[in-house]
Protein backbone atom coordinates (compact mmCIF):
# COMPACT_ATOMS: atom_id res chain seq x y z
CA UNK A 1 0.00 0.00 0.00
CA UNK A 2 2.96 2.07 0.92
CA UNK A 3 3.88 2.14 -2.58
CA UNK A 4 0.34 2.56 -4.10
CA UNK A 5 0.48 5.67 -2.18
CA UNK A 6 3.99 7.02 -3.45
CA UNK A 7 2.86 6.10 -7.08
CA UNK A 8 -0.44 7.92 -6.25
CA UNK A 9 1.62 11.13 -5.50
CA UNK A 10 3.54 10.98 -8.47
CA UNK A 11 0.98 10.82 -10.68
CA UNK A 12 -0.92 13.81 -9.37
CA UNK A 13 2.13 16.12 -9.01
CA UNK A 14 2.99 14.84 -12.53
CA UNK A 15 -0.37 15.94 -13.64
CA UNK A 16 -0.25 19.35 -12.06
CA UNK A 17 3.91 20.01 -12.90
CA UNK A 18 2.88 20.69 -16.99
CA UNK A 19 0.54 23.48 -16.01
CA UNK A 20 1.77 27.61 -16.32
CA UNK A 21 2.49 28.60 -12.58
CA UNK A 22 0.57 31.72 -13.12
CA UNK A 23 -2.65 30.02 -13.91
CA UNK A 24 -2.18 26.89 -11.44
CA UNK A 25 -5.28 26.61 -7.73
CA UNK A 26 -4.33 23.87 -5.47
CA UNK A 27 -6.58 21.04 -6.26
CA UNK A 28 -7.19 19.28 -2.65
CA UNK A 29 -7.94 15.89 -2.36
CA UNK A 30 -9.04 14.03 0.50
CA UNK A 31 -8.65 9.93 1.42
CA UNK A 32 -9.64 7.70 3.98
CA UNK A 33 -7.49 5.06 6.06
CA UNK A 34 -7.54 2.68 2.86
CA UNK A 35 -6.29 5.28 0.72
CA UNK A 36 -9.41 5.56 -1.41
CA UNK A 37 -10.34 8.68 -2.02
CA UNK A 38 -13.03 10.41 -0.67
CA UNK A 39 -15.52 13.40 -0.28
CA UNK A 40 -14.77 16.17 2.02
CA UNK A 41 -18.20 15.70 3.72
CA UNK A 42 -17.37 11.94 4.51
CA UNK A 43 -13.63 12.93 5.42
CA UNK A 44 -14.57 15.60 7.77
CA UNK A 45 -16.94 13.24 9.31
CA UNK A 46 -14.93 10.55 10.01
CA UNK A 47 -12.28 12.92 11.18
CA UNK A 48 -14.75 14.66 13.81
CA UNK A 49 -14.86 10.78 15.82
CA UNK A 50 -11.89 9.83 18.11
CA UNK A 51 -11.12 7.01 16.15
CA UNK A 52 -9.06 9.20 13.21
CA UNK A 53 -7.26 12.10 12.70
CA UNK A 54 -5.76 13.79 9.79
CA UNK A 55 -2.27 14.29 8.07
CA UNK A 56 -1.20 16.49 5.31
CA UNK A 57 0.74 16.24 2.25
CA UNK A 58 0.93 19.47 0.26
CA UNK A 59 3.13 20.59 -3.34
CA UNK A 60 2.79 23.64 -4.98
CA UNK A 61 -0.37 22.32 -6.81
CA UNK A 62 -1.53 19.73 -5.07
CA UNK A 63 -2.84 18.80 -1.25
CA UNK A 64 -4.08 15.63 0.22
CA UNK A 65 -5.74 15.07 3.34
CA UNK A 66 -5.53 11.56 4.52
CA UNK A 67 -7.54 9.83 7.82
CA UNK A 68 -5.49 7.99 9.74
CA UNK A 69 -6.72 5.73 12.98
CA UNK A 70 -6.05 6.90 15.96
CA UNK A 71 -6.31 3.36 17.90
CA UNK A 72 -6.33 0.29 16.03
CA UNK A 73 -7.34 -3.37 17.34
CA UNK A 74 -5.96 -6.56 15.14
CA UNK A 75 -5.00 -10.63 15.50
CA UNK A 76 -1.99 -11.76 14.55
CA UNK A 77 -2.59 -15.57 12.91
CA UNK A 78 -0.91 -18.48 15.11
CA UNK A 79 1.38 -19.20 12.57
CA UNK A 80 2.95 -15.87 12.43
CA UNK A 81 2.26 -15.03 15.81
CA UNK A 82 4.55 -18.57 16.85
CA UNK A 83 7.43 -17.13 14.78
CA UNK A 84 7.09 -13.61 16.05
CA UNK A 85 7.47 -14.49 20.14
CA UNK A 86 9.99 -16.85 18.72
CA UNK A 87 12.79 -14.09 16.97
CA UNK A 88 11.49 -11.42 20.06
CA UNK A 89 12.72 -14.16 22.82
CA UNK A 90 15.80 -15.09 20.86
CA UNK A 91 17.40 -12.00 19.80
CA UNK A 92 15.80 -9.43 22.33
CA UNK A 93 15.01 -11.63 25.68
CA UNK A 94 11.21 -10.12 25.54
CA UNK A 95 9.00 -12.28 28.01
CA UNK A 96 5.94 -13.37 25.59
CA UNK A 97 3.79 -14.60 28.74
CA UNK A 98 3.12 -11.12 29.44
CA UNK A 99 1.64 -7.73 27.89
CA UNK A 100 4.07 -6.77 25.36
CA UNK A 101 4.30 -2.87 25.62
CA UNK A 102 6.17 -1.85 22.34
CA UNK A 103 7.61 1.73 22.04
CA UNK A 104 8.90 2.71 19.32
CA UNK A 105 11.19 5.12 17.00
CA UNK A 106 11.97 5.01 12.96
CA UNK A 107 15.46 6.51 13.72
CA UNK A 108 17.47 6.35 16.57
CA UNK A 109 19.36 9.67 16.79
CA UNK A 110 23.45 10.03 18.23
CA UNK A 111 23.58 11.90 20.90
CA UNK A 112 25.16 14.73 18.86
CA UNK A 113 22.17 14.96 16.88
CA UNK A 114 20.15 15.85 19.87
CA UNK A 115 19.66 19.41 20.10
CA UNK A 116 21.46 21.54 23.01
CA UNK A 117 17.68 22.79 24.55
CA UNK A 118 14.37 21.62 24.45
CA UNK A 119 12.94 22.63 21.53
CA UNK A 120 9.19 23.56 20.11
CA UNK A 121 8.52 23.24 16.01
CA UNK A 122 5.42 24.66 14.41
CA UNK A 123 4.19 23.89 11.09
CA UNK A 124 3.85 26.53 8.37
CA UNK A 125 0.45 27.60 9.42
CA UNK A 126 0.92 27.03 12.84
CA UNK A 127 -2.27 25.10 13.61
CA UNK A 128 0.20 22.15 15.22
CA UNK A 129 3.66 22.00 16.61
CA UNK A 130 5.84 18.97 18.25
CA UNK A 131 8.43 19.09 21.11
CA UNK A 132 12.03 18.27 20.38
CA UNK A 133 13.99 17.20 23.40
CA UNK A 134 17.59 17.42 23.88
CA UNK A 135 19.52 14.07 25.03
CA UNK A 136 18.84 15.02 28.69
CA UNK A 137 15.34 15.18 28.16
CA UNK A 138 14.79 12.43 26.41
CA UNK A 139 17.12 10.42 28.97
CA UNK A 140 14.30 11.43 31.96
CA UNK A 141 11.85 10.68 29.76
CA UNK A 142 12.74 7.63 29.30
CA UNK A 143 14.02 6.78 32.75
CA UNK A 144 10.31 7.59 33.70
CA UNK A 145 8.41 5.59 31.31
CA UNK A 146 10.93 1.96 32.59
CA UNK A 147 9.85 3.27 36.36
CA UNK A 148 6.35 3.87 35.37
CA UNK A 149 5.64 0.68 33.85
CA UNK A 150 7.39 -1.12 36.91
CA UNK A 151 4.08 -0.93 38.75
CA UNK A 152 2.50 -3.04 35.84
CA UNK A 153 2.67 -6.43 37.19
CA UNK A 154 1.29 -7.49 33.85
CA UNK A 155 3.45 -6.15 30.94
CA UNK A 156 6.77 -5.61 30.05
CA UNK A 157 7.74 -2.20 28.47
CA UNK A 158 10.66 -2.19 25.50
CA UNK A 159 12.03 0.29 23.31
CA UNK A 160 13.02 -0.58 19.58
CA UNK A 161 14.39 1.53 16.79
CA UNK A 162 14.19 1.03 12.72
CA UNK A 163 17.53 2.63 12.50
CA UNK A 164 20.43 3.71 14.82
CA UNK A 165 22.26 7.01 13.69
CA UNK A 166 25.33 6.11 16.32
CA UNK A 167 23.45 5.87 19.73
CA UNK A 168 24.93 3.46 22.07
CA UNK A 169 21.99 0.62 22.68
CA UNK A 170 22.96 0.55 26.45
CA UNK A 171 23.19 3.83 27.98
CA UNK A 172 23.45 3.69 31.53
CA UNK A 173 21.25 0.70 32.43
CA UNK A 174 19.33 1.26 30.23
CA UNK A 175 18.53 -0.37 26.82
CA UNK A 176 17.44 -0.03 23.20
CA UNK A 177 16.50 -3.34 21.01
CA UNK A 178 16.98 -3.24 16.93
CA UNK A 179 13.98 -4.43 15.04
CA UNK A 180 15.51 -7.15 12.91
CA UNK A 181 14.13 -7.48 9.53
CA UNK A 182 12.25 -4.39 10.53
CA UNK A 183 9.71 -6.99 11.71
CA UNK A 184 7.64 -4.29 13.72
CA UNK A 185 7.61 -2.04 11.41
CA UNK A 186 6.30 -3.77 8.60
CA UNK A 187 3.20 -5.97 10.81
CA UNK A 188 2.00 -2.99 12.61
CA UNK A 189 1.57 -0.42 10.44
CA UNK A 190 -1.13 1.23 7.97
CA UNK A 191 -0.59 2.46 4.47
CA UNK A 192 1.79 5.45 5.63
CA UNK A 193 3.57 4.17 8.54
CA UNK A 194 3.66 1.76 11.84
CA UNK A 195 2.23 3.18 14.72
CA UNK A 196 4.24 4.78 17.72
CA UNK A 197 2.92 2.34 20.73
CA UNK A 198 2.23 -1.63 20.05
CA UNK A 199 0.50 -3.92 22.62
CA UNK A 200 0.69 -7.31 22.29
CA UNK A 201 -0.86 -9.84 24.69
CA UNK A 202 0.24 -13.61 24.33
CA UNK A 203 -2.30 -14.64 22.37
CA UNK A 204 -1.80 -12.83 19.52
CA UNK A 205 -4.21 -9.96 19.80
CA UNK A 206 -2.56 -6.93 19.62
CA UNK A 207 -3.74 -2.73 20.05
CA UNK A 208 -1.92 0.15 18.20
CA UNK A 209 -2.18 3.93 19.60
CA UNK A 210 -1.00 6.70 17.96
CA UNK A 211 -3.08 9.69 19.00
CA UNK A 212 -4.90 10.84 22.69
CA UNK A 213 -7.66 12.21 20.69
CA UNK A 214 -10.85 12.47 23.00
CA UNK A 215 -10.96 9.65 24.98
CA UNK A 216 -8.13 7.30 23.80
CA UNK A 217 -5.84 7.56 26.68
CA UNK A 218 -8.49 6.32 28.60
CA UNK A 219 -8.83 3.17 26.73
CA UNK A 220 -5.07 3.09 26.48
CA UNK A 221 -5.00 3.08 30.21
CA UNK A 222 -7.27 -0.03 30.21
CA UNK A 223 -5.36 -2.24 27.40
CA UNK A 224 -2.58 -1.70 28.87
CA UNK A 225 -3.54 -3.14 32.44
CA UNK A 226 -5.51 -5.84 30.52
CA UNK A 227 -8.37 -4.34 31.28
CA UNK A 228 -11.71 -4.28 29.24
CA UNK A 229 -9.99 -5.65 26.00
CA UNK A 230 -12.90 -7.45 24.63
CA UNK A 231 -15.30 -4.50 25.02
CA UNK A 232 -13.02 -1.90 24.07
CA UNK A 233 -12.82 -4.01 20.83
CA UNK A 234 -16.24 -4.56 20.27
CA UNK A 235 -16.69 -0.96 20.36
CA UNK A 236 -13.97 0.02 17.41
CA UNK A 237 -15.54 -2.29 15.38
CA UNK A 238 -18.94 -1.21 15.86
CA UNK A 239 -17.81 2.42 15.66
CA UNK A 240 -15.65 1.69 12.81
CA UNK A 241 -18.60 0.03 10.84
CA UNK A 242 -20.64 3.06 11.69
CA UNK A 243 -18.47 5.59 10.27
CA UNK A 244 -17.48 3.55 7.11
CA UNK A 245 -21.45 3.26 6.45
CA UNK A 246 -21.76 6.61 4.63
C-alpha cells in the first residue's frame, strides 16, 4: 500500500507540474485510512470521531488530506504469531507470557544529533507544533516511562528503533533493542507508517495507539492493564462500521 500511495503522488504532481504557474489553484484531495479517495463531507466526518485524525501532504499544486486511525485493534494468525514471540525471545530476551508494551522510534538519533535545549517546532500555518527534546530530556523521559511501567505487574515495556544514527543501545542501564528485519515495522503499520505504541498480549491480539484524541488515553490506560480488552474491541468495530457506512 505504501507504494500505491507514493505512485499515487507521483501521478498527481505529474499531472499538475505541466501546467503555467501563473494560472495553477491547489486542487485538494481528501482519502480515507484505505487510501481511497473520498468526499470532504465523509472525510470531515470521520475525522470529527476519536477514532481518526488527519495528516497532510501538500506541493505547490496539489494537497491531500488523509484519515489515519487513531487506535487500532488486530489478530496476529498463530502461525505468524509462533514465529514472532519466537525471533522477540531469541534475539531481544522479551518475556511473551506477558503484555508486550512496544515503544517505538523510525530513527534512533546520536547523541550529537540531539539538540542543546528543548525545543518547540510549528508547522507553516501554525495550527500544530511537536516538542524536540535534547539528550537530557529524552534520557528522563525515558528513565520515567521503565519506572512507570514497573508498577504493571502485567506487561513488560521495550524500546526498539528502525535505525540507529550512532546511539549506544545501552546507555546507563538502560537499553534499546533493533527491530531485525524491521519486523515491527512492517506488521504494525497502515498504508503510511507503523504506529508509535504496540500492545501485544500472548495470544496474539494486539492494540496500536498513535493519538490521545478524546478519549483514547483512557482506553489506552485499560489495554494496557488488561483491562476491558474485549469491550473496548467490540466498540472500534462497531464504531468503525458506523463511520465507514456513509
Amino acid at each position: 500500500m505504501k507504494s500505491i500511495l507514493l505512485f499515487f503522488f507521483a501521478f498527481i504532481f505529474s499531472i499538475y507540474s505541466n501546467a503555467q504557474d501563473n494560472f495553477i489553484e491547489k486542487d485538494t484531495i481528501y482519502s480515507d485510512e484505505n487510501d481511497q479517495i473520498i468526499d470532504k463531507r465523509v472525510f470531515n466526518f470521520k475525522h470529527k470521531s476519536s477514532l481518526f485524525y488527519g495528516i497532510r501532504f501538500e506541493n505547490d499544486t496539489v494537497v491531500l488530506n488523509k484519515l489515519r486511525f487513531t487506535y487500532l485493534f488486530g489478530e496476529i494468525k498463530k502461525t505468524k504469531k509462533n514465529q514472532i514471540f519466537k525471533l522477540f525471545s531469541q534475539r531481544s530476551a522479551v518475556d511473551t507470557t506477558k503484555l508486550i508494551v512496544i515503544h517505538y522510534t523510525d530513527t534512533f538519533k546520536s547523541i550529537a544529533e540531539f539538540p542543546k535545549n528543548n525545543m518547540i517546532i510549528y508547522n507553516k500555518d501554525s495550527t500544530s507544533h511537536k516538542h524536540i527534546s535534547n539528550h537530557k530530556q529524552f534520557i528522563k523521559n525515558h528513565k520515567y516511562c521503565i519506572k512507570n511501567f514497573k508498577k504493571n505487574k502485567k506487561a513488560n515495556v521495550y524500546h526498539f528503533y528502525g535505525l540507529n544514527n550512532g546511539h549506544p543501545e545501552n546507555y546507563k542501564e538502560y537499553t534499546w533493542q533493533k527491530d531485525h528485519y524491521k519486523l515491527i515495522a512492517n506488521i504494525f503499520s497502515d498504508s503510511y507508517k507503523r504506529f508509535h505504541t504496540i500492545i501485544i498480549r500472548p495470544d496474539g491480539n494486539f492494540f496500536c495507539f498513535n493519538n490521545r484524541k478524546g478519549n483514547n488515553i483512557d482506553i489506552y490506560d485499560d489495554i494496557v492493564k488488561n483491562k476491558k480488552w474485549e469491550k473496548h474491541k467490540a466498540k472500534f468495530k462497531v464504531r468503525l462500521k458506523s463511520l465507514n457506512s456513509l
